[in-house]
C-alpha atoms as a PDB file:
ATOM      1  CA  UNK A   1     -32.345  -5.596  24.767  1.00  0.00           C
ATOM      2  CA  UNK A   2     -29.324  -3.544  23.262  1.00  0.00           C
ATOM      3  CA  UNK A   3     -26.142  -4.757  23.893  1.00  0.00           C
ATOM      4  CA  UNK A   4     -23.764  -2.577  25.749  1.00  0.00           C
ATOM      5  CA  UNK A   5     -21.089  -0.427  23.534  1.00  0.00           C
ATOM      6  CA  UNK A   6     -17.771  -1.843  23.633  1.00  0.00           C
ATOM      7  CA  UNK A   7     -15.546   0.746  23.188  1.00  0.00           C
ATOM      8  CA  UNK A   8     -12.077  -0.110  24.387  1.00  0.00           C
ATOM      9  CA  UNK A   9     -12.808  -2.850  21.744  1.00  0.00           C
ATOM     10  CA  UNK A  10     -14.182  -0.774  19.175  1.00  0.00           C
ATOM     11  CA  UNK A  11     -10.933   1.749  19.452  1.00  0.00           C
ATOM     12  CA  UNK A  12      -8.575  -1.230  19.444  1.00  0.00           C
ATOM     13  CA  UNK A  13     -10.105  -2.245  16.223  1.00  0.00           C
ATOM     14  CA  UNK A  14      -9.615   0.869  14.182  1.00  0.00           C
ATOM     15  CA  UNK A  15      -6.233   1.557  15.546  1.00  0.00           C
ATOM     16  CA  UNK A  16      -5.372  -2.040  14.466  1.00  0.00           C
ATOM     17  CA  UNK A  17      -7.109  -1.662  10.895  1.00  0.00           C
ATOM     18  CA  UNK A  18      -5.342   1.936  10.878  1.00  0.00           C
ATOM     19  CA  UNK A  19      -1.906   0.580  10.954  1.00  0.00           C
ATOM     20  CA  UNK A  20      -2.364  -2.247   8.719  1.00  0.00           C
ATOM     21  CA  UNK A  21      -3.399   0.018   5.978  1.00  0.00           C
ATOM     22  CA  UNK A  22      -0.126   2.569   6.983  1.00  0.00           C
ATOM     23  CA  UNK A  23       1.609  -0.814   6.701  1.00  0.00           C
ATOM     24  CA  UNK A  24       0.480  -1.772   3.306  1.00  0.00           C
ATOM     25  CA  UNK A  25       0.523   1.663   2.131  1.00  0.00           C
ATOM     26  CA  UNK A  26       4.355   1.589   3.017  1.00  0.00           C
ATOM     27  CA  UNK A  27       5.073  -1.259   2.091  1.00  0.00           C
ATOM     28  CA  UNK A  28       3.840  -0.182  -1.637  1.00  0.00           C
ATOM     29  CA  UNK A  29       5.873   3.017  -1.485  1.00  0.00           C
ATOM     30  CA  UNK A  30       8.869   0.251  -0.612  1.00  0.00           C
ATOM     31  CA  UNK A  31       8.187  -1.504  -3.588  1.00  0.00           C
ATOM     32  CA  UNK A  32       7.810   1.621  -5.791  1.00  0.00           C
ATOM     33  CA  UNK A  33      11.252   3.064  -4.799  1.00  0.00           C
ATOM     34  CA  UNK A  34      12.843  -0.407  -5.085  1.00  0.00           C
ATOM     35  CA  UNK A  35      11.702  -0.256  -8.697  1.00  0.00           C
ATOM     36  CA  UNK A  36      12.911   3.120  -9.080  1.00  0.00           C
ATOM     37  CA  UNK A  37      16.153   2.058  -7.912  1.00  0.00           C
ATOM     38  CA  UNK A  38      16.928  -0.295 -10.138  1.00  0.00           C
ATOM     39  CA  UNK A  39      16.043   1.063 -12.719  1.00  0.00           C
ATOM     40  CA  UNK A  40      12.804  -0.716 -13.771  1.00  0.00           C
ATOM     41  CA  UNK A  41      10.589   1.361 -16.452  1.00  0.00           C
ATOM     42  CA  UNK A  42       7.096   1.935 -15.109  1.00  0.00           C
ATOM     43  CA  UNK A  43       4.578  -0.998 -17.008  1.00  0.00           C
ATOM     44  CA  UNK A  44       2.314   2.298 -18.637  1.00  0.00           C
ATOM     45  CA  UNK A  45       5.672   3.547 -19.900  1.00  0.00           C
ATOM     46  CA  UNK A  46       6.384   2.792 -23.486  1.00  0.00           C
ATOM     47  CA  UNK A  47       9.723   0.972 -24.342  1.00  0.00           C
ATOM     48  CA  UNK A  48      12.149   2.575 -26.291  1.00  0.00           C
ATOM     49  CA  UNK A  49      13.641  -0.212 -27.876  1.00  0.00           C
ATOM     50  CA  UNK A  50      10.670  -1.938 -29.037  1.00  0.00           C
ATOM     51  CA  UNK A  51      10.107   1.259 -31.258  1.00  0.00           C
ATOM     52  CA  UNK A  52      13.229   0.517 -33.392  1.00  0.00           C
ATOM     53  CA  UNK A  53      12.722  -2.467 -36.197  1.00  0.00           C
END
């Protein structure tokens, strides 16, 4: 016997895996501008004063 669809439940769940990921998602964006902020270099961007002996 099938079991009977849950779908109150089955909403709940995506809305509450929905807003984790908008959560991390901003949460990296956070991160990103606080780098950018202070001034951090990106890590794939070369280093300008490593180039000079």
């Amino acid at each position: 016997m099938a079991k009977a669809p849950n779908y109150q439940f089955e909403r709940r769940e995506r809305d509450r895996l929905k807003a984790n990921k908008a959560a991390d998602k901003a949460a990296a964006k956070r991160a990103q501008q606080d780098r950018a902020r202070d001034g951090a270099a990106p890590a794939d961007a070369p280093n300008s004063d490593s180039d000079n002996p």
